[in-house]
C-alpha atoms as a PDB file:
ATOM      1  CA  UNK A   1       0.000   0.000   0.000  1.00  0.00           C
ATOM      2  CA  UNK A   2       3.141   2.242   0.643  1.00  0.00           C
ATOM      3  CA  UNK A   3       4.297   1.845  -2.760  1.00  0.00           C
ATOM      4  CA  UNK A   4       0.873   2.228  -4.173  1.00  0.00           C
ATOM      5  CA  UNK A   5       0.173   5.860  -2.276  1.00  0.00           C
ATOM      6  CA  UNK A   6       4.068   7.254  -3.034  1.00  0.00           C
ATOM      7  CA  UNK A   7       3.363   5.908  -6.950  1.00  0.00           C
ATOM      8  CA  UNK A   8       0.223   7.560  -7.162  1.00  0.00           C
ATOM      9  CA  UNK A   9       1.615  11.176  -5.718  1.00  0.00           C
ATOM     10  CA  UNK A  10       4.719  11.129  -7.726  1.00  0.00           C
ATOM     11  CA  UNK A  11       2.160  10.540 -10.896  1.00  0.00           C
ATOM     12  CA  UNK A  12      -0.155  13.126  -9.609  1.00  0.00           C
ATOM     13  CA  UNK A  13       3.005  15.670  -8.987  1.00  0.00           C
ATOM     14  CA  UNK A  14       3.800  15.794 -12.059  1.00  0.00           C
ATOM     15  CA  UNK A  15       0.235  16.599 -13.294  1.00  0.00           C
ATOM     16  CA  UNK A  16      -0.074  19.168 -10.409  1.00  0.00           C
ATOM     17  CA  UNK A  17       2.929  20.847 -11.933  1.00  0.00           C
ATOM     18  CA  UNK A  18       1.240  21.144 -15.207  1.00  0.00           C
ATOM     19  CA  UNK A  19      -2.105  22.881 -14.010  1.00  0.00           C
ATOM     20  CA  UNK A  20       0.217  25.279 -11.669  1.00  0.00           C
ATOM     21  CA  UNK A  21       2.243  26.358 -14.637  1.00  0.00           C
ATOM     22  CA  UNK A  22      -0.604  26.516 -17.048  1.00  0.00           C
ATOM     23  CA  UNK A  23      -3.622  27.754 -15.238  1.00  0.00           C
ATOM     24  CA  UNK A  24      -2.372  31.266 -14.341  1.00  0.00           C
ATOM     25  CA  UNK A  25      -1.625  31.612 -18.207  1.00  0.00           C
ATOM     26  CA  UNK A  26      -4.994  30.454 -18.945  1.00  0.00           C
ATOM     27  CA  UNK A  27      -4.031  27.810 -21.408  1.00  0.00           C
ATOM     28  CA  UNK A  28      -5.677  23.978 -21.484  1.00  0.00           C
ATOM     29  CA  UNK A  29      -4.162  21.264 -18.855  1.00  0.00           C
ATOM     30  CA  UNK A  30      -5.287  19.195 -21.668  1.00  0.00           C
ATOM     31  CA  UNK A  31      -3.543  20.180 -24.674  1.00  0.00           C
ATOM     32  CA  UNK A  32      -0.876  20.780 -26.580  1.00  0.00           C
ATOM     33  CA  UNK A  33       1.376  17.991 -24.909  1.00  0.00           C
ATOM     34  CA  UNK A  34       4.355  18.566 -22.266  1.00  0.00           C
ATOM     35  CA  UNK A  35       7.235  20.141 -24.894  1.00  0.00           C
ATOM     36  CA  UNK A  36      10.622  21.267 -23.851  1.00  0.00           C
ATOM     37  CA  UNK A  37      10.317  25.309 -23.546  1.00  0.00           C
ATOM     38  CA  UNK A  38      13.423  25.493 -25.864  1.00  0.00           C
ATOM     39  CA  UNK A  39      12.996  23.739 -28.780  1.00  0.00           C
ATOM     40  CA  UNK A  40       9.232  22.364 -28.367  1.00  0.00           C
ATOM     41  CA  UNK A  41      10.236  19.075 -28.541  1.00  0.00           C
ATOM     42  CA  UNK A  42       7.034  16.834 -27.348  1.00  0.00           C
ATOM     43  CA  UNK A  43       7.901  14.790 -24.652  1.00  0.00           C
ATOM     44  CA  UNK A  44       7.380  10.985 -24.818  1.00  0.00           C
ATOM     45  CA  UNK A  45       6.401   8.737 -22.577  1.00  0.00           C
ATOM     46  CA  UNK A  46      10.005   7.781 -21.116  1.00  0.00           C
ATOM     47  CA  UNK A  47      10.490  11.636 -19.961  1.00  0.00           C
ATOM     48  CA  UNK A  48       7.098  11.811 -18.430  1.00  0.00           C
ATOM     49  CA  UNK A  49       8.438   9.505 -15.741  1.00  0.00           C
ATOM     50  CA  UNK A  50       8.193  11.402 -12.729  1.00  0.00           C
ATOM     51  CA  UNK A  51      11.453  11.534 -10.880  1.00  0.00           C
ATOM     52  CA  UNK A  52      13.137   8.969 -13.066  1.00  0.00           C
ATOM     53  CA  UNK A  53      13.612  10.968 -16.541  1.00  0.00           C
ATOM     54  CA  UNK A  54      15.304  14.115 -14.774  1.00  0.00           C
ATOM     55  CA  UNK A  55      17.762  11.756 -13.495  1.00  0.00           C
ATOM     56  CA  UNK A  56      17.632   9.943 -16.094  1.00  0.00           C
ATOM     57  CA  UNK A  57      18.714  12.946 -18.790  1.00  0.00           C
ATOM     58  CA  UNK A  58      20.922  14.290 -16.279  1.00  0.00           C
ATOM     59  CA  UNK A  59      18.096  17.339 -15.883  1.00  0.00           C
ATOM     60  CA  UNK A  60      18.874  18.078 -19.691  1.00  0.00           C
ATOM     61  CA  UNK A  61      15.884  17.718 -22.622  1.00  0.00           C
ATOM     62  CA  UNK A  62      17.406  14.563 -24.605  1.00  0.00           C
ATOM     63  CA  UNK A  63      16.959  16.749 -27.904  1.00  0.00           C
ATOM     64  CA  UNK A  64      18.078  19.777 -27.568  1.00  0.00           C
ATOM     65  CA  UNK A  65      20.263  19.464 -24.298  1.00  0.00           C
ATOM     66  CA  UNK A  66      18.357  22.589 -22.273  1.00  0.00           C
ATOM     67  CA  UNK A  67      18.537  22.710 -19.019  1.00  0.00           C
ATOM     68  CA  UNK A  68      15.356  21.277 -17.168  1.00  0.00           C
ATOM     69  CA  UNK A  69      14.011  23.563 -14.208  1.00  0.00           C
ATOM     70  CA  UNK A  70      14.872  21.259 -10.927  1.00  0.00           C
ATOM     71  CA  UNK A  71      10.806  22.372  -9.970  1.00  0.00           C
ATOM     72  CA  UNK A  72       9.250  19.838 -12.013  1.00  0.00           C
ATOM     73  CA  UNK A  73      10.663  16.485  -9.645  1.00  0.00           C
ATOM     74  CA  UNK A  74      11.003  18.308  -6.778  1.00  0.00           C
ATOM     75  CA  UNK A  75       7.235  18.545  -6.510  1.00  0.00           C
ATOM     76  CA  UNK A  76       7.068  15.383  -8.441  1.00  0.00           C
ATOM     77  CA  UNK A  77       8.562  13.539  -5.229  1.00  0.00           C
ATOM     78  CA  UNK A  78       7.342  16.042  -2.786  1.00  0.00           C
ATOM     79  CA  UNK A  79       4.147  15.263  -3.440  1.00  0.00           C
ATOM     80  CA  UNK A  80       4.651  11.486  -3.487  1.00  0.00           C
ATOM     81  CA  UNK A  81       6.405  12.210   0.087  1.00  0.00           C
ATOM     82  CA  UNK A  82       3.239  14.320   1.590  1.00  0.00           C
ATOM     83  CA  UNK A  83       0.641  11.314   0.300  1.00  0.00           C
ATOM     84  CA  UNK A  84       2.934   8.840   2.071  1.00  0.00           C
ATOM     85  CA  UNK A  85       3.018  10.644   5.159  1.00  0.00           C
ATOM     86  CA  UNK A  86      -0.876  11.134   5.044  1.00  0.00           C
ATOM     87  CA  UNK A  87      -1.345   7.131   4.605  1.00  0.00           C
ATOM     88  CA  UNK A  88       1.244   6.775   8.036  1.00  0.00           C
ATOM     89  CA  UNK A  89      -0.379   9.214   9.484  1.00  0.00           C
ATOM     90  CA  UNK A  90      -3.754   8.580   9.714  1.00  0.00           C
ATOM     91  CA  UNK A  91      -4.051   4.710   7.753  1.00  0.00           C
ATOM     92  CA  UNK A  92      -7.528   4.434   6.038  1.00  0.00           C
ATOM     93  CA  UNK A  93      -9.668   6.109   7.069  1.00  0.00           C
ATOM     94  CA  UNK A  94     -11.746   9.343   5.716  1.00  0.00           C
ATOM     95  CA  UNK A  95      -9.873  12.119   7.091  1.00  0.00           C
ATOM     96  CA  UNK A  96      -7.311  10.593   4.305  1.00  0.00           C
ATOM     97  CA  UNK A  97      -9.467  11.704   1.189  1.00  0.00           C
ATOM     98  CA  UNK A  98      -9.432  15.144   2.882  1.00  0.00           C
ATOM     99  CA  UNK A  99      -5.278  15.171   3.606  1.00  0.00           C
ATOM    100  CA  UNK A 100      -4.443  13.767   0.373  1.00  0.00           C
ATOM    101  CA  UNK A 101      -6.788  16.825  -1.258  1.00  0.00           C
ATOM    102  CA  UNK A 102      -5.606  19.618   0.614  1.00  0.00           C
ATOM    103  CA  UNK A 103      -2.000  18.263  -0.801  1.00  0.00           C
ATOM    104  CA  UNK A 104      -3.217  18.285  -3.952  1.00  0.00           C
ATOM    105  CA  UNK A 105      -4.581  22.119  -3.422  1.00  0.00           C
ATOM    106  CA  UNK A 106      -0.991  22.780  -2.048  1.00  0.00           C
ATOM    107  CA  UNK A 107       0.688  21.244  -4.700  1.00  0.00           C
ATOM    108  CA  UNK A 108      -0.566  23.368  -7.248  1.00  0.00           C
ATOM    109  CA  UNK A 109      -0.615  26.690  -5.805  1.00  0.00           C
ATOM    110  CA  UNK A 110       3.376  26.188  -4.567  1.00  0.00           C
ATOM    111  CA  UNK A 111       4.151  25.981  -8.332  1.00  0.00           C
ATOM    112  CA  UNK A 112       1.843  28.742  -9.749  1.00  0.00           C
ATOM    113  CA  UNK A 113       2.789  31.101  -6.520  1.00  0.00           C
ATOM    114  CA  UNK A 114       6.817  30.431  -7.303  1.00  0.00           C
ATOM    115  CA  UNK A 115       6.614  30.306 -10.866  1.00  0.00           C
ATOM    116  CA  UNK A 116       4.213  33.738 -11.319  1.00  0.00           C
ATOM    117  CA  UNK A 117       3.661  34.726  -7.947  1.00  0.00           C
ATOM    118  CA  UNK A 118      -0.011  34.142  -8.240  1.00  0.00           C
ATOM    119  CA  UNK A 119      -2.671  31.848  -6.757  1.00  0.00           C
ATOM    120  CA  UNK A 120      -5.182  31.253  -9.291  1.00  0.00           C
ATOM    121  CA  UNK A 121      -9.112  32.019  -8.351  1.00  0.00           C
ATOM    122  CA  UNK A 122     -10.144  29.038 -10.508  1.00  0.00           C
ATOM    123  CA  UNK A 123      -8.004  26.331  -8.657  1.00  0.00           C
ATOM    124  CA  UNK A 124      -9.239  27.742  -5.039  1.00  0.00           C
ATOM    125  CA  UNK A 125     -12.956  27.915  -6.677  1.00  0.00           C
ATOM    126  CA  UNK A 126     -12.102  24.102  -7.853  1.00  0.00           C
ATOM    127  CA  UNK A 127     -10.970  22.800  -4.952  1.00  0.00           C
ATOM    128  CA  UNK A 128     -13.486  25.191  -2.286  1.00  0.00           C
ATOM    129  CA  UNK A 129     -16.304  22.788  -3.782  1.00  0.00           C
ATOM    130  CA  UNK A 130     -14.250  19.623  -3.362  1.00  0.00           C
ATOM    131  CA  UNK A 131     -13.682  20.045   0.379  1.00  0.00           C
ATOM    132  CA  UNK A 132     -17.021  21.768   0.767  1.00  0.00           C
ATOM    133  CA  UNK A 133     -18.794  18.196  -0.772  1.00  0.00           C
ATOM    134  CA  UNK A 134     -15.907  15.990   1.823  1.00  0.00           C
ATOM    135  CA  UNK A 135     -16.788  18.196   4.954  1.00  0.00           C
ATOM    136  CA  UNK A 136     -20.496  16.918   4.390  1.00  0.00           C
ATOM    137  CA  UNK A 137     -19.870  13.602   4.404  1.00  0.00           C
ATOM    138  CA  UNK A 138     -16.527  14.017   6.570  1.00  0.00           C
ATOM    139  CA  UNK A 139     -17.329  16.672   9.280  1.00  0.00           C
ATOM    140  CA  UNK A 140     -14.921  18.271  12.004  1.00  0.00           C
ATOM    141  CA  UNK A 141     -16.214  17.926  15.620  1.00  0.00           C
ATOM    142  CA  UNK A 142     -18.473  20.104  15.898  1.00  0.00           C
ATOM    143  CA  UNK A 143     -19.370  20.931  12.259  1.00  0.00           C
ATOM    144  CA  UNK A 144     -19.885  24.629  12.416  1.00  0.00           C
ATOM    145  CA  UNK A 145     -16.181  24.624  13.160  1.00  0.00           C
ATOM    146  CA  UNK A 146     -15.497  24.967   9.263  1.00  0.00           C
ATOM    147  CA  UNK A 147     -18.049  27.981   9.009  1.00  0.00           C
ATOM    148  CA  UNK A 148     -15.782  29.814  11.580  1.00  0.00           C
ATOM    149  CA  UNK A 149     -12.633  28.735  10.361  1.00  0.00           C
ATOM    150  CA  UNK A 150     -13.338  30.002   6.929  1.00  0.00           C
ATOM    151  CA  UNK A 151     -14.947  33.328   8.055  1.00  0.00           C
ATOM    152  CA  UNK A 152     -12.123  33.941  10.908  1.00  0.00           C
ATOM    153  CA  UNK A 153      -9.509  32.886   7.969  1.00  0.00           C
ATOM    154  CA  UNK A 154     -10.748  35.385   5.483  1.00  0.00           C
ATOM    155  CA  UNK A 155     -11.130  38.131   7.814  1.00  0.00           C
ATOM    156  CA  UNK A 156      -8.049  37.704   9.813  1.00  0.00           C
ATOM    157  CA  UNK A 157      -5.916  37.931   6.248  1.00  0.00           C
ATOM    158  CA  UNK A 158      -8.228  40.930   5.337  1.00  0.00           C
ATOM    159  CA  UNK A 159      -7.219  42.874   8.225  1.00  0.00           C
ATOM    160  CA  UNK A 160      -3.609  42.386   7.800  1.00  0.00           C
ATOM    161  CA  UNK A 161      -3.945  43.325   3.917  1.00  0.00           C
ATOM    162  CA  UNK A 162      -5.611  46.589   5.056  1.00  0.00           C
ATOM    163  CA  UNK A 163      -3.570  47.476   7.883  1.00  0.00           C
ATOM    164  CA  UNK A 164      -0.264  46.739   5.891  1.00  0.00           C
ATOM    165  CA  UNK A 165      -1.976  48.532   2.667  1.00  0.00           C
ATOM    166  CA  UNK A 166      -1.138  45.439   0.102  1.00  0.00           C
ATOM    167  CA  UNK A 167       0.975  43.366   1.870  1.00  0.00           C
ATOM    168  CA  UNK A 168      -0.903  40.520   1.978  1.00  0.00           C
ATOM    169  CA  UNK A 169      -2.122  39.454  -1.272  1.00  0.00           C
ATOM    170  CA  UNK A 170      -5.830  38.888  -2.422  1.00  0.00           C
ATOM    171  CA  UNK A 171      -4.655  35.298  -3.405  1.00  0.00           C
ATOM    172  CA  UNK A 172      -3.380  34.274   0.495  1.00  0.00           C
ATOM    173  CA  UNK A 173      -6.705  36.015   1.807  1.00  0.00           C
ATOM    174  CA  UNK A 174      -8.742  33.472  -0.211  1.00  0.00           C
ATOM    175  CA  UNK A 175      -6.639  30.772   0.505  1.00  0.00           C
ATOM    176  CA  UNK A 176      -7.138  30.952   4.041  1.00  0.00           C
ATOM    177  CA  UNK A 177     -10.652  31.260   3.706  1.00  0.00           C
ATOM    178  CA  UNK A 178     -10.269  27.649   2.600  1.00  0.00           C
ATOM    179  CA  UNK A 179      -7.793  26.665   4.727  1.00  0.00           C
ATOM    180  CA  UNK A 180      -9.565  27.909   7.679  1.00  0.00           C
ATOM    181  CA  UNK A 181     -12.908  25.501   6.146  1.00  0.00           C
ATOM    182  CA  UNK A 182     -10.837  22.171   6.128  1.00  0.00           C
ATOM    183  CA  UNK A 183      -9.196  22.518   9.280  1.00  0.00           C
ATOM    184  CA  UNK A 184     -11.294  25.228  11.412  1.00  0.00           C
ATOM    185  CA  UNK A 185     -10.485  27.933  13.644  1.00  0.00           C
ATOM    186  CA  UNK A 186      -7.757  27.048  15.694  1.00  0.00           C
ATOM    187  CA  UNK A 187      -5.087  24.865  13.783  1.00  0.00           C
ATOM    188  CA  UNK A 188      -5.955  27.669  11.067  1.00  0.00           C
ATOM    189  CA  UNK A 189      -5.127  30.296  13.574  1.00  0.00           C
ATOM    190  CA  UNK A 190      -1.729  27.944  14.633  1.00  0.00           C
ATOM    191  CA  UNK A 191      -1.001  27.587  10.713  1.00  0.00           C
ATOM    192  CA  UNK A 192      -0.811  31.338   9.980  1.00  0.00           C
ATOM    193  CA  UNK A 193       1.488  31.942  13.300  1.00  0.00           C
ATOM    194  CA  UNK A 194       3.874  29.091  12.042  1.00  0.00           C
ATOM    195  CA  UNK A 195       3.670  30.244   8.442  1.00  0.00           C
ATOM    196  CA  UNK A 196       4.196  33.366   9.812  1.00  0.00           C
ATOM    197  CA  UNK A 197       7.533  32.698  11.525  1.00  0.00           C
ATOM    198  CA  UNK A 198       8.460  30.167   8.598  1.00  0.00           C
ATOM    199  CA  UNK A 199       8.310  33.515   6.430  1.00  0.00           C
ATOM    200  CA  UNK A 200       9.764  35.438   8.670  1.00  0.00           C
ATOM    201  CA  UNK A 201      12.890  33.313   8.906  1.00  0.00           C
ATOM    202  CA  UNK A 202      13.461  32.687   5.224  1.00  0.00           C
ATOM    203  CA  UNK A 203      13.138  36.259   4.845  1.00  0.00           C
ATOM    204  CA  UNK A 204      15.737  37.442   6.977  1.00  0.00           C
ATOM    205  CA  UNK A 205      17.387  34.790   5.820  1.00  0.00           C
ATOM    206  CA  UNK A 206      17.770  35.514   2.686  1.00  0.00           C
ATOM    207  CA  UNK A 207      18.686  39.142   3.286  1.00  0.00           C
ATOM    208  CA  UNK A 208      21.649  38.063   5.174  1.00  0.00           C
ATOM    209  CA  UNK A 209      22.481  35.809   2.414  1.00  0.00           C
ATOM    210  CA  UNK A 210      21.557  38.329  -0.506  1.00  0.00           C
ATOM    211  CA  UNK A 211      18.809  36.389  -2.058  1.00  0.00           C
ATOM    212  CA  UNK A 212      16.254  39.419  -1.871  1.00  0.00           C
ATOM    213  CA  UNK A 213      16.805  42.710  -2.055  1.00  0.00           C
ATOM    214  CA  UNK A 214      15.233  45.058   0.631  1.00  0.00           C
ATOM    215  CA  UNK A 215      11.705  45.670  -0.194  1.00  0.00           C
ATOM    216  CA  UNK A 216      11.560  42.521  -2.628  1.00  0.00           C
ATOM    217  CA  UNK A 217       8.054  40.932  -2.607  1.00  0.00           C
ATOM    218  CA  UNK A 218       8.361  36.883  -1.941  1.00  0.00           C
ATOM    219  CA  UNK A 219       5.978  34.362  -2.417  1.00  0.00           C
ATOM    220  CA  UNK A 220       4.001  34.045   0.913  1.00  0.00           C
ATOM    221  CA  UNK A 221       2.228  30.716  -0.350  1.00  0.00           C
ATOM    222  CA  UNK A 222       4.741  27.896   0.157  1.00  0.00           C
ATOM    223  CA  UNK A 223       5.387  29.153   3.648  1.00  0.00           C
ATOM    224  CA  UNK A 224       1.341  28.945   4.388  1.00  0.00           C
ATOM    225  CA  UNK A 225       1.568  25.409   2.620  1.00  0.00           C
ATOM    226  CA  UNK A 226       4.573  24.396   5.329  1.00  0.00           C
ATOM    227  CA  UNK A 227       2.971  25.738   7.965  1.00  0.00           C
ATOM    228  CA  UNK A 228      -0.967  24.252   7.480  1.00  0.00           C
ATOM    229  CA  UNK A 229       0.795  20.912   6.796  1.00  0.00           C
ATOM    230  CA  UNK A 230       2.423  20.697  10.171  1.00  0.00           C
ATOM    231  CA  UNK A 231      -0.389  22.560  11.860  1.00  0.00           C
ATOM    232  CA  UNK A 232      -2.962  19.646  10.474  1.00  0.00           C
ATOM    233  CA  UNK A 233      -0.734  16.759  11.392  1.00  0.00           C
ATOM    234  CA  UNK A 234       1.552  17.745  14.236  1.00  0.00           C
ATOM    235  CA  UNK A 235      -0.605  20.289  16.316  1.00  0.00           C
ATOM    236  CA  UNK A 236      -1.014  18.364  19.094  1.00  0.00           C
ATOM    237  CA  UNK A 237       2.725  17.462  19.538  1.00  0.00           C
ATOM    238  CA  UNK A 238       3.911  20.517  18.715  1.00  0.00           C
ATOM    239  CA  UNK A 239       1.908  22.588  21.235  1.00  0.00           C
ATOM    240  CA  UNK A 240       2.618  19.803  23.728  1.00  0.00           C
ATOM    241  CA  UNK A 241       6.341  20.633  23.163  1.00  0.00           C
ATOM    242  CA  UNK A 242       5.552  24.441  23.368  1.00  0.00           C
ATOM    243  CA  UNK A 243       3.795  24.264  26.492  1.00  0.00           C
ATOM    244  CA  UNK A 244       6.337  21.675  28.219  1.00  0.00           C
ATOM    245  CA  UNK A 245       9.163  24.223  27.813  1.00  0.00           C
ATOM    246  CA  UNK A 246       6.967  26.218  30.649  1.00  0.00           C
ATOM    247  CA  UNK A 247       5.972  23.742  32.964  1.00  0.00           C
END
């Protein structure tokens, strides 16, 4: 069943990669094929091979020898890693359709957010229905605790985009809305504090290492994708630690 779940993500990453790079430009996730950027070259089935043809090629297209963006298997295998870790996790059991969606969401908007530094209306539209038809038939304890997460969510981003005058962008404020839906209020309120300080840190970070320039707008939603992921699955732990540190 491991294999079967790690397969199935590392097929689905590189599909997720497609619709993140192609939905922002508005084009089909359908058609024209995958081609090499450079030279157009259609890929075959042998480079499709998520994982396995970038190694393969040496991260090179095997026509015209351009160099292949490392993004394409990294999400390949990090999404095959997050479905694994939602199997071990929580095994079968429903709250798994629900993990292995909100991966899926995540996927998608860390390559459209890096790549154009945009999180597309029609994916979060897509996938709003999707967990609003699993939280039906898969409800938090007590239900209404999706309502409030998703109205706390939105508001909560709101006010920080109007108090910092644009510094939070229209795309996060929606994504929290649905974050806040599939999880409710509080592990959404400990996923923006941890995606918070996850931003924080790379930030400064990458000052002191001159990877932004002062002022230099970053994408906020991988750092909101960290942090929900190990508010959803390691909340309990995590505050456990945090609160041992006082006792």
């Amino acid at each position: 069943m491991i294999v079967i779940i790690f397969s199935y993500g590392l097929l689905l990453g590189s599909f997720y990669n497609v619709v993140g790079l192609r939905i922002p430009l508005k084009k089909s996730i359908v058609k024209p094929r995958s081609a090499c950027p450079y030279c157009r070259h259609t890929l075959t089935a042998k480079e499709l091979i998520p994982v396995l043809s970038y190694i393969m090629q040496g991260g090179k297209c095997a026509q015209c020898k351009g160099r292949i963006s490392p993004l394409y298997p990294l999400m390949e295998l990090t999404t095959g890693l997050l479905f694994l870790l939602s199997y071990i996790i929580l095994g079968i059991q429903p709250e798994l359709v629900v993990a292995l969606t909100l991966v899926s969401l995540f996927m998608i908007i860390t390559v459209s957010d890096l790549k154009y530094m945009v999180i597309p209306d029609k994916v979060l539209l897509f996938f709003s229905v999707l967990f609003i038809i699993e939280r039906i038939f898969i409800p938090l304890n007590p239900w209404w605790d999706s309502v409030g997460g998703s109205i706390t969510g939105f508001c909560l981003l709101l006010l920080i985009a109007i108090i910092s005058k644009g510094g939070m962008g229209g795309g996060d404020i929606k994504l929290f809305a649905v974050i806040g839906f599939v999880v409710g209020v509080k592990v959404m309120l400990f996923s923006f504090f941890l995606a918070t300080l996850f931003g924080a840190v790379a930030g400064i970070t990458g000052l002191m290492l001159g990877l932004y320039k002062k002022g230099q707008p970053i994408a906020f939603g991988p750092y909101i994708v960290i942090g929900t992921l190990a508010a959803y699955f390691f909340h309990q732990p995590i505050l456990h630690w945090y609160f041992s540190l006082y006792s």
